[in-house]
Protein backbone atom coordinates (compact mmCIF):
# COMPACT_ATOMS: atom_id res chain seq x y z
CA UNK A 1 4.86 20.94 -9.64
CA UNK A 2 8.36 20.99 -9.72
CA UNK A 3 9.28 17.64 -9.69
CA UNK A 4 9.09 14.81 -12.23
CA UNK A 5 6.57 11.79 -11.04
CA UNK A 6 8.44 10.09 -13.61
CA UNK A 7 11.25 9.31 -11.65
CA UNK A 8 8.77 6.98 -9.17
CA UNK A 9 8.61 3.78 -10.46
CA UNK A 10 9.20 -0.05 -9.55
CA UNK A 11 11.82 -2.35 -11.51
CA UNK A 12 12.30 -1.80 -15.00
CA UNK A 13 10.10 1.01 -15.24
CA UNK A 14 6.77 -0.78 -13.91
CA UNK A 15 3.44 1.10 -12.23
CA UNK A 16 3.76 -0.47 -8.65
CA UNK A 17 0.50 2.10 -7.82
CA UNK A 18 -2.71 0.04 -6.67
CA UNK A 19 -5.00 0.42 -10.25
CA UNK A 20 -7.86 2.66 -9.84
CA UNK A 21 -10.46 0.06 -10.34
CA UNK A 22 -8.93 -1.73 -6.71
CA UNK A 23 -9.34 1.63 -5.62
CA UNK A 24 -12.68 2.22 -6.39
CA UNK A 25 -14.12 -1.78 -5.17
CA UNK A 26 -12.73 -0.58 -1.79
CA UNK A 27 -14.26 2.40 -1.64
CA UNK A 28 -17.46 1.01 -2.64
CA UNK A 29 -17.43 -1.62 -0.24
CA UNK A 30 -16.21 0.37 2.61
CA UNK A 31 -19.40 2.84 1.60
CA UNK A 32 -21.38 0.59 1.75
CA UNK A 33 -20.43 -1.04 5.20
CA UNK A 34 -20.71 2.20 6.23
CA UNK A 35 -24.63 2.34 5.23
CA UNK A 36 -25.08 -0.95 7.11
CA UNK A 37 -23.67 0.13 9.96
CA UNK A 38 -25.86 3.65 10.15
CA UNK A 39 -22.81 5.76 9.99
CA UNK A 40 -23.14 8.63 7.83
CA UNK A 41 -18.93 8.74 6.79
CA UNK A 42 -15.63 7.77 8.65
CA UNK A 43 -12.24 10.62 8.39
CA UNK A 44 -9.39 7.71 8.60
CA UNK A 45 -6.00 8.82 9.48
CA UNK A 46 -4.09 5.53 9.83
CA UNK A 47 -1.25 5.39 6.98
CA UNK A 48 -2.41 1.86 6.46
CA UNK A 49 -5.95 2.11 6.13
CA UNK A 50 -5.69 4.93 4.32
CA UNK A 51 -3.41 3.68 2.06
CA UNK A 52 -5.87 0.30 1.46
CA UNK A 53 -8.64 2.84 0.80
CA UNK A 54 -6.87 5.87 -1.69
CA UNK A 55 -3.76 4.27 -2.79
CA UNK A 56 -1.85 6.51 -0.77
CA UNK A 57 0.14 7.23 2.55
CA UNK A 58 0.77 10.99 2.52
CA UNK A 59 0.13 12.69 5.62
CA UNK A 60 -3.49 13.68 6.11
CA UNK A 61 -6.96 11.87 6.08
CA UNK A 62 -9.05 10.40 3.61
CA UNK A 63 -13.05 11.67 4.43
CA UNK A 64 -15.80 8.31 2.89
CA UNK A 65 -19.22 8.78 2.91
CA UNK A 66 -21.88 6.09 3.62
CA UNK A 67 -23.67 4.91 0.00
CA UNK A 68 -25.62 7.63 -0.78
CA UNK A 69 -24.94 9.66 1.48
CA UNK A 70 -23.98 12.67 -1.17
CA UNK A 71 -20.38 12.77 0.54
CA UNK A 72 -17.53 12.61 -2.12
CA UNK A 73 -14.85 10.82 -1.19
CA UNK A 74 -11.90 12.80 -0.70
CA UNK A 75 -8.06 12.64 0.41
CA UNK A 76 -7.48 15.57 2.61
CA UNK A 77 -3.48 15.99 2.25
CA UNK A 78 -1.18 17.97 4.11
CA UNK A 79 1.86 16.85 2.22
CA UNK A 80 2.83 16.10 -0.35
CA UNK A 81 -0.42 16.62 -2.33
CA UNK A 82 1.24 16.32 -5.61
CA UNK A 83 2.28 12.74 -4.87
CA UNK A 84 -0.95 11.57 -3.56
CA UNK A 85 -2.88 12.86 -6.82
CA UNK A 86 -0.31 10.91 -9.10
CA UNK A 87 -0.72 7.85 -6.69
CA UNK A 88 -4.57 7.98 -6.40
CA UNK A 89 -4.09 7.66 -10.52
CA UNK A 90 -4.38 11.73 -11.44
CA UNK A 91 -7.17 12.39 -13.45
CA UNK A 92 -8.55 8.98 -13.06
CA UNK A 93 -8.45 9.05 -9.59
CA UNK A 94 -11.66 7.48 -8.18
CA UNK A 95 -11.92 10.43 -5.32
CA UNK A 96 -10.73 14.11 -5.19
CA UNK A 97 -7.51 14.98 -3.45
CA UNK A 98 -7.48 18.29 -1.99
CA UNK A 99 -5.47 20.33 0.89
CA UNK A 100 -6.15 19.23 4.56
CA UNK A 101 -8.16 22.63 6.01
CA UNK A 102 -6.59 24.12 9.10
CA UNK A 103 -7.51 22.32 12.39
CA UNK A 104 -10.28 25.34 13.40
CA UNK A 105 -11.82 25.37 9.60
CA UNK A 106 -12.07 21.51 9.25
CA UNK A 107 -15.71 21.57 11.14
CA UNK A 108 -16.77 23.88 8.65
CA UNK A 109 -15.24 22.47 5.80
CA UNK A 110 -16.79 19.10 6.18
CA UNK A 111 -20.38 20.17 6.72
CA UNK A 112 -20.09 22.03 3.49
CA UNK A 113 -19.19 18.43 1.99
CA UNK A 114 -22.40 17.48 2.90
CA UNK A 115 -21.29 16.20 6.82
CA UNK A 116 -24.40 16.65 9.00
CA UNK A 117 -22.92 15.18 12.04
CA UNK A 118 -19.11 14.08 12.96
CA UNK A 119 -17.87 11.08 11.57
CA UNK A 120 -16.66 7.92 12.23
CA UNK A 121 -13.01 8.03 13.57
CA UNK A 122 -10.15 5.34 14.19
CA UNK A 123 -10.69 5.79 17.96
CA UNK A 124 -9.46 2.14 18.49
CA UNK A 125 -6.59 3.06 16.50
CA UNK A 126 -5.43 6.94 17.33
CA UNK A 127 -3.48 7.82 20.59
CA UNK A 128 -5.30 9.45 22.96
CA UNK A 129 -4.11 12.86 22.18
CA UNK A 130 -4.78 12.84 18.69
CA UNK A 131 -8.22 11.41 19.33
CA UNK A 132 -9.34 14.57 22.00
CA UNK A 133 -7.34 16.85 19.32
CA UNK A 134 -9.70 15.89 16.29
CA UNK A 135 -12.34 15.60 18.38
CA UNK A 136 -12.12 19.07 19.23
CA UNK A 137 -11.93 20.06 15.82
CA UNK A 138 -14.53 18.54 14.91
CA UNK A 139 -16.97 19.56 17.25
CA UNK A 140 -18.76 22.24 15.62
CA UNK A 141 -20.66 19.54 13.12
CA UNK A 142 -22.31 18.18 16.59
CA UNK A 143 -22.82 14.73 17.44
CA UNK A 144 -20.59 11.56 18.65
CA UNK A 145 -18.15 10.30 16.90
CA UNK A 146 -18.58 6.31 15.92
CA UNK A 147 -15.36 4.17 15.97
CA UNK A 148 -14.66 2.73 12.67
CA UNK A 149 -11.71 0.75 13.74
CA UNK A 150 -13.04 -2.69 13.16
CA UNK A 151 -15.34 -1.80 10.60
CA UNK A 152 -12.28 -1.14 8.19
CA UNK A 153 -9.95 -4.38 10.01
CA UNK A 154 -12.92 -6.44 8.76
CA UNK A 155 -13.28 -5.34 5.31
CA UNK A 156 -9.60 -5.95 4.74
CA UNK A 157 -9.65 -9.47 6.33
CA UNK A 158 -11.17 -10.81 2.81
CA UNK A 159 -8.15 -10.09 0.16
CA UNK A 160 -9.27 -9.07 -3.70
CA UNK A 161 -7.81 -10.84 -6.58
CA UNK A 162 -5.38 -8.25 -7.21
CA UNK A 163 -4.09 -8.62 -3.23
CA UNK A 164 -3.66 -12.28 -3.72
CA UNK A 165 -1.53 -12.10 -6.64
CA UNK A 166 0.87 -9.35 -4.29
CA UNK A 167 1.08 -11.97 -1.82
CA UNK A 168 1.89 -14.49 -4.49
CA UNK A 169 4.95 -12.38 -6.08
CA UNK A 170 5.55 -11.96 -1.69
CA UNK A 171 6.06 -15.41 -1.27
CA UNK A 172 8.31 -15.75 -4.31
CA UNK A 173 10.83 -13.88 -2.95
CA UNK A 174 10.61 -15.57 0.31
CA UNK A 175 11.95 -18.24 -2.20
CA UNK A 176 14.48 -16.06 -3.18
CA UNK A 177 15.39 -15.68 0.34
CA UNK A 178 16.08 -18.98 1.17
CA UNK A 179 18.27 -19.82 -1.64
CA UNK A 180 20.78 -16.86 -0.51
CA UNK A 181 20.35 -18.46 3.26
CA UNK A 182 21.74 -21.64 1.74
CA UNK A 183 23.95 -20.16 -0.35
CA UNK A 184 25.49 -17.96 1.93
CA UNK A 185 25.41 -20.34 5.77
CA UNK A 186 27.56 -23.02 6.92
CA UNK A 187 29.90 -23.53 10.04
CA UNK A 188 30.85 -20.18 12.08
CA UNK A 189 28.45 -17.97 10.20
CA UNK A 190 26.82 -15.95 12.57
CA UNK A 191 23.01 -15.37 12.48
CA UNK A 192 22.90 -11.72 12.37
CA UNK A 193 25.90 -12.10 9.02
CA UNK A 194 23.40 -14.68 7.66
CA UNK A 195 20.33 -12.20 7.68
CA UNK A 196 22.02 -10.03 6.22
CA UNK A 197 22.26 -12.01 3.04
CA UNK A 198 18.54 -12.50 3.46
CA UNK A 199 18.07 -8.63 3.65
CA UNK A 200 20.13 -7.69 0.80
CA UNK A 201 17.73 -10.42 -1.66
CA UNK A 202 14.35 -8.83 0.14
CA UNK A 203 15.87 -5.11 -0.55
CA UNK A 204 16.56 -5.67 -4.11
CA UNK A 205 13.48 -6.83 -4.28
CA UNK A 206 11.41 -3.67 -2.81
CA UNK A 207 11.32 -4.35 0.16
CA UNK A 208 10.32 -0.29 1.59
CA UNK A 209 11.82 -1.35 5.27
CA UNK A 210 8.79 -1.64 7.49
CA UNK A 211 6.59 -5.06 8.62
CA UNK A 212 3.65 -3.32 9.75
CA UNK A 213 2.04 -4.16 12.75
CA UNK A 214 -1.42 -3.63 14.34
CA UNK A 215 -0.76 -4.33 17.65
CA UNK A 216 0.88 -1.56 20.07
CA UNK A 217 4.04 -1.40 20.77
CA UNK A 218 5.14 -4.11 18.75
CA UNK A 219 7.53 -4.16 16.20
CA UNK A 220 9.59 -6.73 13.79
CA UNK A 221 12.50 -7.76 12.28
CA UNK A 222 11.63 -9.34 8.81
CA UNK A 223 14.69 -12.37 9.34
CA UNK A 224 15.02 -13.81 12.62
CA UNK A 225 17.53 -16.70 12.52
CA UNK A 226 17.84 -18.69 15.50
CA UNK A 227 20.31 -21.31 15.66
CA UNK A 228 20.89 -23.69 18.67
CA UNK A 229 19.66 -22.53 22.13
CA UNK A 230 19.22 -18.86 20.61
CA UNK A 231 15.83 -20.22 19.69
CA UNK A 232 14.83 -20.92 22.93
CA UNK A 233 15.39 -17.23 24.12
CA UNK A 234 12.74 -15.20 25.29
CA UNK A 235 11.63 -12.27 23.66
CA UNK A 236 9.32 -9.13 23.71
CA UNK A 237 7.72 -10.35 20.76
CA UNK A 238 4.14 -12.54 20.76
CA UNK A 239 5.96 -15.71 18.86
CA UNK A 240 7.29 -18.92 19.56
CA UNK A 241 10.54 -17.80 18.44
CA UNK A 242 12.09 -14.32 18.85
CA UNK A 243 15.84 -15.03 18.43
CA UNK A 244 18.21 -12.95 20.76
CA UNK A 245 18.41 -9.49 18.42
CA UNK A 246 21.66 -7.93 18.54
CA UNK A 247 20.83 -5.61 21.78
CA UNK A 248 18.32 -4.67 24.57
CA UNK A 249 16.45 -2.51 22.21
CA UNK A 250 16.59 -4.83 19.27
CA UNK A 251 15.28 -7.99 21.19
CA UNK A 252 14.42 -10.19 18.25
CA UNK A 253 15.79 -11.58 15.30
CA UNK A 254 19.43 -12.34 13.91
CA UNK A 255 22.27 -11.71 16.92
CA UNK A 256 25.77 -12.62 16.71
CA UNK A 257 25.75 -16.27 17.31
CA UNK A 258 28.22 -18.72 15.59
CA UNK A 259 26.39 -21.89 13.84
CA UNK A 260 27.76 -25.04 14.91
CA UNK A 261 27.50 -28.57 13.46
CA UNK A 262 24.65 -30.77 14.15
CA UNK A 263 22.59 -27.82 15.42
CA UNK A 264 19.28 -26.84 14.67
CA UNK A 265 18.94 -23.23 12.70
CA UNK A 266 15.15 -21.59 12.34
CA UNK A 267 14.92 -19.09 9.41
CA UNK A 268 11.09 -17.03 9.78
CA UNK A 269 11.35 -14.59 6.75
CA UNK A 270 9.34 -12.13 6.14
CA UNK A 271 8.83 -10.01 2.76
CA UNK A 272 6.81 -6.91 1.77
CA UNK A 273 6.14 -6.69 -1.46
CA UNK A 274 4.26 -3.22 -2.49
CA UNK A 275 3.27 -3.11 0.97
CA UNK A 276 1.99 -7.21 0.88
CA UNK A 277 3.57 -9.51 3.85
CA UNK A 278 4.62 -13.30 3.66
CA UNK A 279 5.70 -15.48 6.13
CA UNK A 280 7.73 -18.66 6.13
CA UNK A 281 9.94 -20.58 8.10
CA UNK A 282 12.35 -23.32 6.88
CA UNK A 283 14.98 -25.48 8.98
CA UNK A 284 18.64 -25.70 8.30
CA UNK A 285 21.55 -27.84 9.51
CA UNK A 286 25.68 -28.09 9.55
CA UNK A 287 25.04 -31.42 8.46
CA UNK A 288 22.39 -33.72 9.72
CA UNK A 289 20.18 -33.20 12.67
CA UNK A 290 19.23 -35.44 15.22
CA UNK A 291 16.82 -37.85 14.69
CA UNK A 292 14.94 -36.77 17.46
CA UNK A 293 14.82 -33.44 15.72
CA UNK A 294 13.82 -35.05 12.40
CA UNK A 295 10.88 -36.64 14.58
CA UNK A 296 9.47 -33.01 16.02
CA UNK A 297 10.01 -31.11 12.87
CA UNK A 298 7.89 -33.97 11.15
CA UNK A 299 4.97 -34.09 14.27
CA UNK A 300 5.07 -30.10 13.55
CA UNK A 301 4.23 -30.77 9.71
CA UNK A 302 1.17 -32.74 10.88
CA UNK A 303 -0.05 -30.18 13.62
CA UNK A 304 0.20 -28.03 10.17
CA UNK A 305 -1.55 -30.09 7.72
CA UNK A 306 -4.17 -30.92 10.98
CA UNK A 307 -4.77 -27.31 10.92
CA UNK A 308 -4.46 -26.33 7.14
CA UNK A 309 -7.13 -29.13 6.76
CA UNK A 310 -9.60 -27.60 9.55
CA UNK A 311 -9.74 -23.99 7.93
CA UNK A 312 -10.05 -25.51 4.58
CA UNK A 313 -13.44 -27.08 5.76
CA UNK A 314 -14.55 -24.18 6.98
CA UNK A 315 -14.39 -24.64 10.54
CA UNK A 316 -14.02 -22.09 13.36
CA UNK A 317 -10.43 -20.98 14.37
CA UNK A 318 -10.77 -22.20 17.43
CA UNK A 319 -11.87 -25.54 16.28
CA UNK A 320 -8.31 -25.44 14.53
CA UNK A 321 -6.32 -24.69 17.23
CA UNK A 322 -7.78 -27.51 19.33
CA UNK A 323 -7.34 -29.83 16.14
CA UNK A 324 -3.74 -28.84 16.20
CA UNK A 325 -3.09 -28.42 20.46
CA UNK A 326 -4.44 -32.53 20.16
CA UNK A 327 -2.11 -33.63 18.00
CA UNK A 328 0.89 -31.71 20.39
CA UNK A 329 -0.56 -33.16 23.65
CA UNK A 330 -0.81 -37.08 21.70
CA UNK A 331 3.40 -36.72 20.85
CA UNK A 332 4.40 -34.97 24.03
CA UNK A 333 4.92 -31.34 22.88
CA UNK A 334 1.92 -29.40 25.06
CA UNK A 335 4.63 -28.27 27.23
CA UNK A 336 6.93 -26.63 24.62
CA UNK A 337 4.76 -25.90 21.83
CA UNK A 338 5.03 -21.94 20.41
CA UNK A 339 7.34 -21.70 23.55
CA UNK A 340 8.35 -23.05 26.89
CA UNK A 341 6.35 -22.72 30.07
CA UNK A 342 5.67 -19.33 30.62
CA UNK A 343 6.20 -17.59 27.77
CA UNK A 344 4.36 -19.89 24.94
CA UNK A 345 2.99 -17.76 22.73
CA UNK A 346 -1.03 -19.25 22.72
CA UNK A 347 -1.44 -19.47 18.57
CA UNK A 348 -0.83 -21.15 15.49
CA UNK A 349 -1.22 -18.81 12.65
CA UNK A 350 -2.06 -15.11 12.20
CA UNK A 351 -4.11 -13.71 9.33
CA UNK A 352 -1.80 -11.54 7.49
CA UNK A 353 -2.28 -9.01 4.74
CA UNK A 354 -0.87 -5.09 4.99
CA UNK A 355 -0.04 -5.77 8.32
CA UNK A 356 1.84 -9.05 9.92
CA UNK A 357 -0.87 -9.66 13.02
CA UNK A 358 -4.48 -9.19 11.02
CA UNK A 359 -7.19 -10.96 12.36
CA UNK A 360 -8.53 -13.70 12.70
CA UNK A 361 -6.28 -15.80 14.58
CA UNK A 362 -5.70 -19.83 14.79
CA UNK A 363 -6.24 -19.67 18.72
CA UNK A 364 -8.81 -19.77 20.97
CA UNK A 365 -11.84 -17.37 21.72
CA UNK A 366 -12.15 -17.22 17.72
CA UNK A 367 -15.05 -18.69 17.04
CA UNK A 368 -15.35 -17.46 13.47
CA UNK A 369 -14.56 -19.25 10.38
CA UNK A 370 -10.98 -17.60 7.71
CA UNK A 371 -13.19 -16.68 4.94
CA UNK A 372 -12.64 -17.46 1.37
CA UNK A 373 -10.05 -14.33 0.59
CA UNK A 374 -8.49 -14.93 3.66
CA UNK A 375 -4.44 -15.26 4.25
CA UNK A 376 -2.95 -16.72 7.05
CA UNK A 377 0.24 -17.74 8.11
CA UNK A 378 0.36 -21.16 9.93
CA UNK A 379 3.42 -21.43 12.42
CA UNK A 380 3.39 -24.35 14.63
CA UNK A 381 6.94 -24.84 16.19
CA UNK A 382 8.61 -26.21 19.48
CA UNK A 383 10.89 -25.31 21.70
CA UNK A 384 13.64 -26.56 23.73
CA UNK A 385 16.60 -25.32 25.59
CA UNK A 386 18.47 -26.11 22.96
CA UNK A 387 17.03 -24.57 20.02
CA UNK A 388 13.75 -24.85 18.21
CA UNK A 389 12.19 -26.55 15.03
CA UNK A 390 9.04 -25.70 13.21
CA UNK A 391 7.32 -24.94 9.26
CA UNK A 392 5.37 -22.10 8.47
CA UNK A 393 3.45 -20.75 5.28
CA UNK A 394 1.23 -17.93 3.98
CA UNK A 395 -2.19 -19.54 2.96
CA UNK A 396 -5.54 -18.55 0.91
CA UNK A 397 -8.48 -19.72 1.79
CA UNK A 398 -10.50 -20.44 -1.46
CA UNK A 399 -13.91 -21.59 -2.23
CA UNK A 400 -11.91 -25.48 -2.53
CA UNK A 401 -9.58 -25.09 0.94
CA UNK A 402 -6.33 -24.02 1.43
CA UNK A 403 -3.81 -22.89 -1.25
CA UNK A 404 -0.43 -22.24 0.10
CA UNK A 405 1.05 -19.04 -1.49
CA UNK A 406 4.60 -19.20 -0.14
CA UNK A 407 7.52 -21.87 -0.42
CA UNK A 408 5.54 -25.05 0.08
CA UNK A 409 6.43 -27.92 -1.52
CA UNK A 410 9.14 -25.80 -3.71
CA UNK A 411 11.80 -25.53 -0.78
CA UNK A 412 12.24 -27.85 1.60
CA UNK A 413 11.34 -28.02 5.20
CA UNK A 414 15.03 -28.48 6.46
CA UNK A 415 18.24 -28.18 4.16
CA UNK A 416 21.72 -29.00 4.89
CA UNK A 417 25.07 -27.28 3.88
């Protein structure tokens, strides 16, 4: 090798790699889904997924086999192998790492792993060129390939001790985030100048640069700041709020609009933090807002707690949203909550983990339960012509309800400079 791997490392010197032993409870539960689901072993290719299984984005594909299946668990590489075997955890690493064969060797190579048939793929995931591409490569093992796409979204929708506590450090420097918002706004600041003092905290911080999202095309901007009627602007993005971005292609977020007294400013921050996203929005104000303001922002606290409560008790996500839409219909905001007529966005919070838009989803047509080890971010906000107002926090669900693991009581929900 002739690099050092000691020159990779997080502040002051710190390990930010995922420990083996996270490594290896993934694997083994990802096996062993596998085994329920009659699938002899899944080649995953998405940077995320892969990274959640081996520790480890490097180009290439990391080959599981079902539990007992014989198949060891490897991370085929095509670069940079030397980085994934230091990131897997070297000689401790819980699977082998080893070159990616060429395209017209890879059937081959995998039945002499042990493959008797081809495995499971991301087909929900790939474009449809790379799909017919492996496909074709892998067609001398015989056999259909399964689609593992939502057999992997589901394991990661329940989070693992060590994932909470990343989403934990996430939402402090959310905190962080907000202080330099306060610090830094005030009459004629513009939003995009704001974020930007936002940005330089979640940088410092280790922030890598990308939200991750699931859903194609999308993309994000980690700050959108919205102040007066730029919250009511519509965007590309599936929100309530998008902000007006600073041009055509950049759509959301922070543009270049001056804050003036007495009008309402929306912060939504996001963080990652070793990969980990938060989500919060606070309020803030040249002075004081409205009263009528004061009155929405507080009817969108108890849409939140309405919904907070249902998903501690276990009830569907569906059953939440409806426990929240009430509560908007009873004080008059159906019409411009998450949006105004037709582009309200038809949610309330978004699981969120590796990626900012995991499932499930506070909306209807989920009739399933957030699981204990499951984080969501719970958004309700309303819109009007001239601006918008709303809360939001990243929450655990835990065995006893809902534990918020972002700003929550710490900052609060509106500030004034």
């Amino acid at each position: 090798m002739q690099w050092d791997v000691g020159v990779i490392e997080g502040p002051d010197g710190d390990d930010w790699r995922v420990p083996v032993a996270e490594l290896e409870s993934r694997q083994a539960r990802a096996a062993a889904a596998l085994a329920v689901a009659g699938i002899e072993a899944m080649l995953v290719h998405d940077p995320v997924d892969s990274y959640w299984l081996c520790g480890s984005r490097q180009a290439g594909a990391f080959l599981l086999g079902a539990t007992d299946s014989g198949i060891q668990a490897a991370h085929l590489v095509r670069q940079s192998i030397d980085r994934a075997r230091w990131e897997a955890g070297e000689d401790d690493s819980p699977h082998e790492v080893t070159p990616l064969p060429r395209s017209k060797e890879l059937s081959e190579s995998l039945g002499a792993r042990g493959l008797s048939n081809s495995p499971a793929l991301q087909l929900g995931r790939m474009p449809h060129s790379d799909v017919n591409r492996h496909l074709a490569n892998l067609s001398g093992l015989g056999g259909d390939s399964d689609d593992c796409t939502q057999l992997l979204w589901d394991l990661r929708e329940t989070k693992s001790d060590w994932e909470v506590e990343r989403l934990r450090e996430s939402g402090e420097v959310n905190r962080w985030m907000f202080e330099a918002i306060l610090d830094e706004g005030g009459e004629g600041v513009s939003e995009i100048e704001l974020a930007a003092a936002a940005d330089s905290v979640s940088r410092a911080s280790g922030f890598g640069g990308h939200v991750r999202m699931r859903r194609w095309p999308m993309d994000c901007d980690r700050v959108v700041i919205a102040a007066g009627g730029s919250g009511s602007v519509p965007s590309f993005f599936d929100s309530a709020v998008g902000g007006t971005g600073p041009h055509p292609l950049a759509s959301l977020g922070a543009g270049f609009h001056r804050i003036k007294v007495g009008e309402p400013v929306l912060v939504d921050i996001v963080h990652c933090h070793r990969g980990y996203v938060s989500d919060c929005t606070r309020m803030f104000s040249v002075g004081p807002l409205d009263a009528e303001w004061e009155e929405r922002l507080a009817d969108m606290v108890e849409i939140r707690d309405a919904v907070v409560a249902s998903l501690g008790r276990g009830e569907d996500c569906e059953v939440a949203y409806e426990a929240g839409h009430v509560i908007a219909r009873e004080r008059g905001h159906a019409e411009h909550l998450m949006g105004m007529p037709p582009e309200q966005a038809k949610f309330l919070g978004h699981s969120i983990g590796l990626e900012l838009d995991e499932t499930p989803v506070v909306a209807r047509g989920f009739a399933r339960p957030l699981h204990a080890g499951g984080t969501m971010a719970i958004e309700p906000k309303v819109i009007h012509a001239d601006g918008a107002i709303g809360t939001e926090d990243t929450w655990l669900r835990t065995d006893d309800g809902m534990e918020c693991l972002t700003a929550g009581d710490r900052v609060p929900l509106h500030q004034e400079w």
